[in-house]
Protein backbone atom coordinates (compact mmCIF):
# COMPACT_ATOMS: atom_id res chain seq x y z
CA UNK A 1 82.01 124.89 124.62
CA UNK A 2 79.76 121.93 125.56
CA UNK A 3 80.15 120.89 122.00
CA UNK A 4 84.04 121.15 122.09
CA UNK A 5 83.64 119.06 125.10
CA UNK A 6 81.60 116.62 123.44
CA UNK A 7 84.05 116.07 120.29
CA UNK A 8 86.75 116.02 122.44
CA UNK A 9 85.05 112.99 124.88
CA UNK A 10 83.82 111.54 121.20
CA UNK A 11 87.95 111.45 120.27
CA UNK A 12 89.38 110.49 123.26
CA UNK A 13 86.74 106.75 123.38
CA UNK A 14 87.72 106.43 119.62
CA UNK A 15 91.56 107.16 119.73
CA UNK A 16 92.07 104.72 122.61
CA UNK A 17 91.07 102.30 120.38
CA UNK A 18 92.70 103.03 117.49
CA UNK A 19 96.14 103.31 120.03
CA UNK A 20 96.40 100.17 119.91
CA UNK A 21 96.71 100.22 116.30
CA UNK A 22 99.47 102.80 116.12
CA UNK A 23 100.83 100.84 119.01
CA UNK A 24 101.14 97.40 116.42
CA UNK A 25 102.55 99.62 113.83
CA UNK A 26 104.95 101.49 115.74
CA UNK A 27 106.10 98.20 117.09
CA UNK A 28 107.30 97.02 113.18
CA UNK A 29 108.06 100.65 111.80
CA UNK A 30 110.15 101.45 114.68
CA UNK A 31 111.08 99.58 116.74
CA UNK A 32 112.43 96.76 113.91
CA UNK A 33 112.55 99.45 111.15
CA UNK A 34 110.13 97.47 108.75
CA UNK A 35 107.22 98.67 106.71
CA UNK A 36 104.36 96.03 107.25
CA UNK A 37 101.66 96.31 104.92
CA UNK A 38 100.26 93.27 106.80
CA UNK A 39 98.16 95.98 109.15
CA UNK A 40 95.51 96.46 106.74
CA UNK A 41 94.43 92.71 106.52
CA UNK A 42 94.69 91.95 110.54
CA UNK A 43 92.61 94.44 111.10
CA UNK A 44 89.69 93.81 109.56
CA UNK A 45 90.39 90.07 110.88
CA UNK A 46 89.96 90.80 114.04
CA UNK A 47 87.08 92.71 113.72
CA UNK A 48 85.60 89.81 111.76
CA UNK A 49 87.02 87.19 114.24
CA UNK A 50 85.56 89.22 117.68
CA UNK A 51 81.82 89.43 115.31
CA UNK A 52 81.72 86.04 114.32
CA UNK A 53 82.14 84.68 117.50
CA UNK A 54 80.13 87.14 119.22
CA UNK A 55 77.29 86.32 116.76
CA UNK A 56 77.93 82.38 117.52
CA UNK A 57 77.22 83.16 121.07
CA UNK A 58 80.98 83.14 122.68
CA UNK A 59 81.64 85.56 125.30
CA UNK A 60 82.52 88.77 123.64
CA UNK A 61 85.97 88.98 126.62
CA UNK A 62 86.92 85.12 124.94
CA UNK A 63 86.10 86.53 121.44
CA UNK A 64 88.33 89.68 121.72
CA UNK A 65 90.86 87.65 122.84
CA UNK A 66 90.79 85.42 119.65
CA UNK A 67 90.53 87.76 117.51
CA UNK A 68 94.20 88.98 119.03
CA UNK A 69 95.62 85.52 118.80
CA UNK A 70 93.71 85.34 114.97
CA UNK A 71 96.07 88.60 114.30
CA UNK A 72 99.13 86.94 115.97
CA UNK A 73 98.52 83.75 113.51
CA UNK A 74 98.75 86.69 110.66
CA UNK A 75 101.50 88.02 111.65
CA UNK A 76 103.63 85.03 112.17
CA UNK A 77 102.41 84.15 108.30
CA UNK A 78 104.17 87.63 107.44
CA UNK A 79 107.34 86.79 109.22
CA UNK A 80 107.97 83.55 107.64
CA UNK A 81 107.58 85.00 103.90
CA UNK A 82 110.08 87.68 104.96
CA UNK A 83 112.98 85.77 107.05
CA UNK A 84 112.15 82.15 105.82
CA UNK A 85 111.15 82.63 102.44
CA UNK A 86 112.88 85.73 101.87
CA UNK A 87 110.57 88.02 100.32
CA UNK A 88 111.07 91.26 100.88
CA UNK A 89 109.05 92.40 103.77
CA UNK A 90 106.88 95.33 101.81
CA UNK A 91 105.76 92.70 99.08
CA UNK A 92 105.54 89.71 102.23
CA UNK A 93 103.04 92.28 104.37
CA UNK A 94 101.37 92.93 100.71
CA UNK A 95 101.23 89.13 100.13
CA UNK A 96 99.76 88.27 103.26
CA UNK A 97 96.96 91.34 103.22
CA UNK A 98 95.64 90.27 100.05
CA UNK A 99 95.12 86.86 101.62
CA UNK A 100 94.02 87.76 104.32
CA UNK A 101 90.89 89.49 102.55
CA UNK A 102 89.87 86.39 101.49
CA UNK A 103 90.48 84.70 104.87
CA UNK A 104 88.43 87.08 106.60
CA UNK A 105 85.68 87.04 104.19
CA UNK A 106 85.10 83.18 105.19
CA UNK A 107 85.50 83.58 109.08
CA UNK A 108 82.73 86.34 108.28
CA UNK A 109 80.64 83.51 105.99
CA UNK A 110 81.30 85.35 102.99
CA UNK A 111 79.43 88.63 104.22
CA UNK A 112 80.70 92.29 103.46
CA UNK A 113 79.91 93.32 107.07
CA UNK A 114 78.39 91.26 109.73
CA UNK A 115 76.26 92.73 112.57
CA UNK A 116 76.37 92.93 116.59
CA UNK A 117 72.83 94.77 116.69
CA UNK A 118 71.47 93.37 120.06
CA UNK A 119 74.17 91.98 120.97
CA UNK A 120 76.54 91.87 124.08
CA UNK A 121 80.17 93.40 123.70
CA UNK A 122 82.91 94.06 126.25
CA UNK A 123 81.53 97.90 126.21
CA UNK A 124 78.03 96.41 126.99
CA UNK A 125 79.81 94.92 129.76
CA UNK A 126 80.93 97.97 131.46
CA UNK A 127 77.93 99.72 130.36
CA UNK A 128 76.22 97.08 133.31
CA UNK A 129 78.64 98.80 135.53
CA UNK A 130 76.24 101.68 135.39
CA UNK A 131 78.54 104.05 132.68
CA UNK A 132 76.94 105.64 129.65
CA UNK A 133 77.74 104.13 126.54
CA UNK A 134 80.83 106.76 125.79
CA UNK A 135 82.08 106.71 129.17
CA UNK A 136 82.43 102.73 128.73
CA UNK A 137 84.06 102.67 125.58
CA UNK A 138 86.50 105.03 127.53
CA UNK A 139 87.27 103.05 131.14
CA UNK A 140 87.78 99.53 128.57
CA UNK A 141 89.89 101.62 126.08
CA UNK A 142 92.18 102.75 129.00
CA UNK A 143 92.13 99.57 130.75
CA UNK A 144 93.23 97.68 127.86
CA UNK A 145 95.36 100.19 126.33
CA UNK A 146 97.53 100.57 129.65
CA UNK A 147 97.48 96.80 130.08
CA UNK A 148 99.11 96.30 126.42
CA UNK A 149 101.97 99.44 127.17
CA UNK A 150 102.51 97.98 130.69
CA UNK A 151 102.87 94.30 129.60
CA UNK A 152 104.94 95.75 126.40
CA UNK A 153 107.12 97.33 128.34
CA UNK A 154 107.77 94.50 130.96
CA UNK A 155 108.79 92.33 127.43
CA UNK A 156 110.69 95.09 126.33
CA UNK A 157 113.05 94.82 129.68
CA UNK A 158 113.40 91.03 129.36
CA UNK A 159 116.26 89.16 127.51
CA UNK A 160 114.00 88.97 124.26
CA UNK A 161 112.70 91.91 124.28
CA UNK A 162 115.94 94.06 124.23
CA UNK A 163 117.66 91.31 121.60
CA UNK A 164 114.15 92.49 119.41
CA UNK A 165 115.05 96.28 120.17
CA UNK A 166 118.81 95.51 119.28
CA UNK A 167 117.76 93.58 116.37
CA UNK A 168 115.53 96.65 115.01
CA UNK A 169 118.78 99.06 115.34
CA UNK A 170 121.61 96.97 114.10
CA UNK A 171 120.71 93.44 112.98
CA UNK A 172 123.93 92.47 111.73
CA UNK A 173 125.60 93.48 114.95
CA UNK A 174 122.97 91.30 116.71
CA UNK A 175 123.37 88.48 114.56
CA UNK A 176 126.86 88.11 115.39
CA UNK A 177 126.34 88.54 118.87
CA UNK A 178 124.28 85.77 118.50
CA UNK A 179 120.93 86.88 118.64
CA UNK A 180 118.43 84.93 116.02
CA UNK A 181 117.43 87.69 114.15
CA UNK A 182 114.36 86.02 111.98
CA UNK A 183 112.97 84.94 115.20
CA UNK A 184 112.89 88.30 116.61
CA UNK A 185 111.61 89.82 113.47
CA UNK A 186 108.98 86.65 113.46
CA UNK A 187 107.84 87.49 117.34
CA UNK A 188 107.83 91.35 116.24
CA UNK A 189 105.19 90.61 113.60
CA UNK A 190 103.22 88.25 115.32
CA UNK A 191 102.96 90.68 118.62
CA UNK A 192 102.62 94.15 115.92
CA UNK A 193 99.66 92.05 114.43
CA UNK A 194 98.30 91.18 117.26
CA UNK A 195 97.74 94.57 118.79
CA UNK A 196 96.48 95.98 115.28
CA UNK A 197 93.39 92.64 115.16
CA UNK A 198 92.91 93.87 119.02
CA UNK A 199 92.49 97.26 118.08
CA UNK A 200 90.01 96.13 114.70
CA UNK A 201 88.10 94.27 117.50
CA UNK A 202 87.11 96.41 119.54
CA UNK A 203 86.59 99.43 116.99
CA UNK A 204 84.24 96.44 115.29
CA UNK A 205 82.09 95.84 119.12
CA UNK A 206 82.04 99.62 119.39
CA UNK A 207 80.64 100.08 116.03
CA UNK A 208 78.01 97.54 116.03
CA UNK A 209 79.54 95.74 112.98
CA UNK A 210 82.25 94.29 111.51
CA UNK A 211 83.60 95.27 107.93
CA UNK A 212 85.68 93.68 105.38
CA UNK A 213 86.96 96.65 103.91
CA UNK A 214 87.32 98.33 107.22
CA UNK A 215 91.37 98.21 107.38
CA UNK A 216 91.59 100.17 104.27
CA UNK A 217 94.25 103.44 105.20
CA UNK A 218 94.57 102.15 108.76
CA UNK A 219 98.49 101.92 108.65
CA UNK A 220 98.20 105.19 107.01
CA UNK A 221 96.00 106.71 110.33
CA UNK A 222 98.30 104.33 112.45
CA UNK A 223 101.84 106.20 111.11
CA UNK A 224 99.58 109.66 111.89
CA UNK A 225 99.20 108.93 115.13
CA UNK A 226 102.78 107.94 115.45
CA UNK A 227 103.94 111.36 113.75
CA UNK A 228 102.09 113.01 116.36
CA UNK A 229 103.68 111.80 119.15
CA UNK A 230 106.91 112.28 117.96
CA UNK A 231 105.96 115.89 117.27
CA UNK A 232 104.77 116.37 120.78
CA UNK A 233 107.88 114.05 122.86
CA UNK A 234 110.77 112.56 121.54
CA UNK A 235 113.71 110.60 122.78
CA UNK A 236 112.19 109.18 125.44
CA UNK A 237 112.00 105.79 127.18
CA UNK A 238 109.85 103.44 125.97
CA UNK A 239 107.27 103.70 128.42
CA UNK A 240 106.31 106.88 127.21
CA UNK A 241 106.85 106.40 123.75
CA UNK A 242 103.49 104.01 124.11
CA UNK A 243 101.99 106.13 126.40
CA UNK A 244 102.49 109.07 122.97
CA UNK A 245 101.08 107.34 120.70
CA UNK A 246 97.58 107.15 122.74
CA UNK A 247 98.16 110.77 123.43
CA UNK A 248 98.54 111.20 119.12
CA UNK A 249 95.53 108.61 118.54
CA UNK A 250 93.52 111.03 120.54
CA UNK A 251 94.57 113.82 118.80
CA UNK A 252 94.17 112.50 115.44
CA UNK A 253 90.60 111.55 115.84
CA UNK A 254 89.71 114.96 117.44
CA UNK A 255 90.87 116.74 114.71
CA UNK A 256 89.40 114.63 111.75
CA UNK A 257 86.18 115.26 114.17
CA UNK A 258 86.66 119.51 114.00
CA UNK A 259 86.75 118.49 110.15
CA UNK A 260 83.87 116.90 109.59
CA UNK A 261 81.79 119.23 111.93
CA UNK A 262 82.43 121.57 108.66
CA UNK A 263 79.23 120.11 107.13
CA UNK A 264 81.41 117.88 105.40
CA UNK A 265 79.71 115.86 102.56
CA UNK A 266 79.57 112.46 102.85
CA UNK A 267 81.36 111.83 99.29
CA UNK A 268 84.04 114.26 100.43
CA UNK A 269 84.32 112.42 103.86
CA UNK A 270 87.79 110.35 102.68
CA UNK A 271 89.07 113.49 101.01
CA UNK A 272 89.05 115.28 104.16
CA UNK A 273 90.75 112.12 106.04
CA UNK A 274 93.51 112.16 103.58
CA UNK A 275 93.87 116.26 103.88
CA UNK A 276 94.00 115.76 107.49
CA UNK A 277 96.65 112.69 107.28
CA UNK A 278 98.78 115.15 104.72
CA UNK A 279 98.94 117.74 107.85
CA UNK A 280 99.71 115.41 110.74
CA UNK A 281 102.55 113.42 108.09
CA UNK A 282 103.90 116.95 107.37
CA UNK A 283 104.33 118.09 111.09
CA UNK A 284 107.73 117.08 111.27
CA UNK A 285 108.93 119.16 108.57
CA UNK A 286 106.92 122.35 110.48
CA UNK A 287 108.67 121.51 113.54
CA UNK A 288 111.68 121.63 111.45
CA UNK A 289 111.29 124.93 109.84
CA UNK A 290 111.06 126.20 113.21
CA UNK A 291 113.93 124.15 115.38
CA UNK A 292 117.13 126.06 114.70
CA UNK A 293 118.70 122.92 115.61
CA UNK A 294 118.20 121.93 112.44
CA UNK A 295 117.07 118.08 111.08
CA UNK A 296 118.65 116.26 113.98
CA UNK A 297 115.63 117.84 115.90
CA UNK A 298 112.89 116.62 113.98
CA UNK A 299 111.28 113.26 112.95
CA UNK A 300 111.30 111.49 110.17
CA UNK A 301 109.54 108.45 109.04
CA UNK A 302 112.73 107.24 108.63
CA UNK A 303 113.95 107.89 112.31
């Protein structure tokens, strides 16, 4: 039981952080119905951003926060290739990853990985406050996890944020209501971004180090968690919608943890992700096997 208990503590400190990850993707595959590929390069930016400045000797708070502005910058890059340039927004999200690899590798000095051994993070921070190491990670993954849904769904109320929501459902309705529909698509990249090179920062100061190749499969865990939430509440305002997708984060990484306390081997390590990721993506056709609504019940990636 104790062990249970100890996965389960072990999940809940890493899914807050990777939340905010299947927060910035939900944001572009839902809410404006657009597959960004540009997750797996922010990521690993802001990891490398939040290091590199950390390493430099900026205060890890400052550095987390430009390593969300660094994923912003990446986002709005995406969003002018798709609605200025017109590129189709799979191969503009593709586009921009690729660069981005090579971006990140020089704000990293052209390391693979770059170190925070000895070094102060914001979970070293708390830790001051007299919490264990896991129980800090926690209290800073909830803070900032509620303070992203909470100032998400204050936008989400405003004048911009509902001609963004409106854009997502209908855009050619919006655009002749007159709503500037590249600039909300532009805004929903830079802010989808932004909370995917949070989310690679703090996984990064939690880790200990920063990797290049770290945002490999992360859209893939992000639309996971997403599944997941849908599975367990749908149709609901968005408030809870973001407060889901922590809930499926959580979930996700407690059940790839049950997996790999099968004596996984190491070598086998990404099969068993990609087993797990096959069961969580399938969950909606489960659920629908067993609604006798029928498909109107269920979710779809495509919903």
């Amino acid at each position: 039981m104790s062990n249970i208990f100890d996965l389960l503590l072990s999940a809940a400190s890493q899914g807050l952080l990777w939340s905010l990850m299947a927060i910035g993707v939900y944001l572009t595959f839902r809410i404006l119905d657009i597959a960004d590929m540009t997750a797996e390069g922010s990521f690993p930016l802001g990891g490398g951003i939040a290091a590199i400045c950390i390493v430099k000797g900026i205060n890890p708070i400052l550095a987390t926060i430009i390593a969300f502005l660094g994923g912003m910058i990446a986002g709005l890059v995406t969003g002018v290739l798709n609605t200025k340039l017109k590129i189709p927004s799979l191969l503009a999200g593709i586009i921009t990853m690729t660069g981005l690899y090579s971006i990140t590798s020089r704000v990293m000095g052209n390391a693979a990985n770059v170190s925070l051994l000895g070094k102060n993070t914001v979970f070293t921070i708390a830790q001051n406050w007299g919490l264990s190491r896991n129980n800090a990670v926690i209290v800073i993954g909830l803070i900032i996890s509620l303070l992203v849904i909470a100032l998400l769904v204050l936008f989400f109320r405003t004048e911009i944020g509902l001609a963004m929501r409106a854009t997502g459902d209908n855009p050619d309705m919006s655009a002749a209501n007159g709503i500037k529909t590249e600039n909300m698509k532009i805004l929903g990249y830079m802010i989808s971004n932004a909370c995917i090179a949070l989310s690679g920062a703090l996984l990064a100061q939690n880790n200990g180090f920063a990797d290049l190749n770290s945002g490999v499969g992360t859209i893939v865990i992000g639309l996971a968690s997403i599944i997941i939430a849908e599975v367990l509440l749908r149709n609901k305002k968005i408030g809870i919608r973001l407060l889901t997708l922590v809930l499926g984060a959580i979930i996700y990484r407690f059940i790839l943890a049950l997996v790999f306390e099968m004596n996984v081997q190491p070598s086998d390590a990404k099969l068993a992700s990609a087993l797990v990721l096959v069961v969580c993506l399938s969950l909606p056709n489960l659920r629908l096997h067993r609604n006798k609504g029928g498909k109107n019940n269920a979710p779809s990636l495509k919903d």
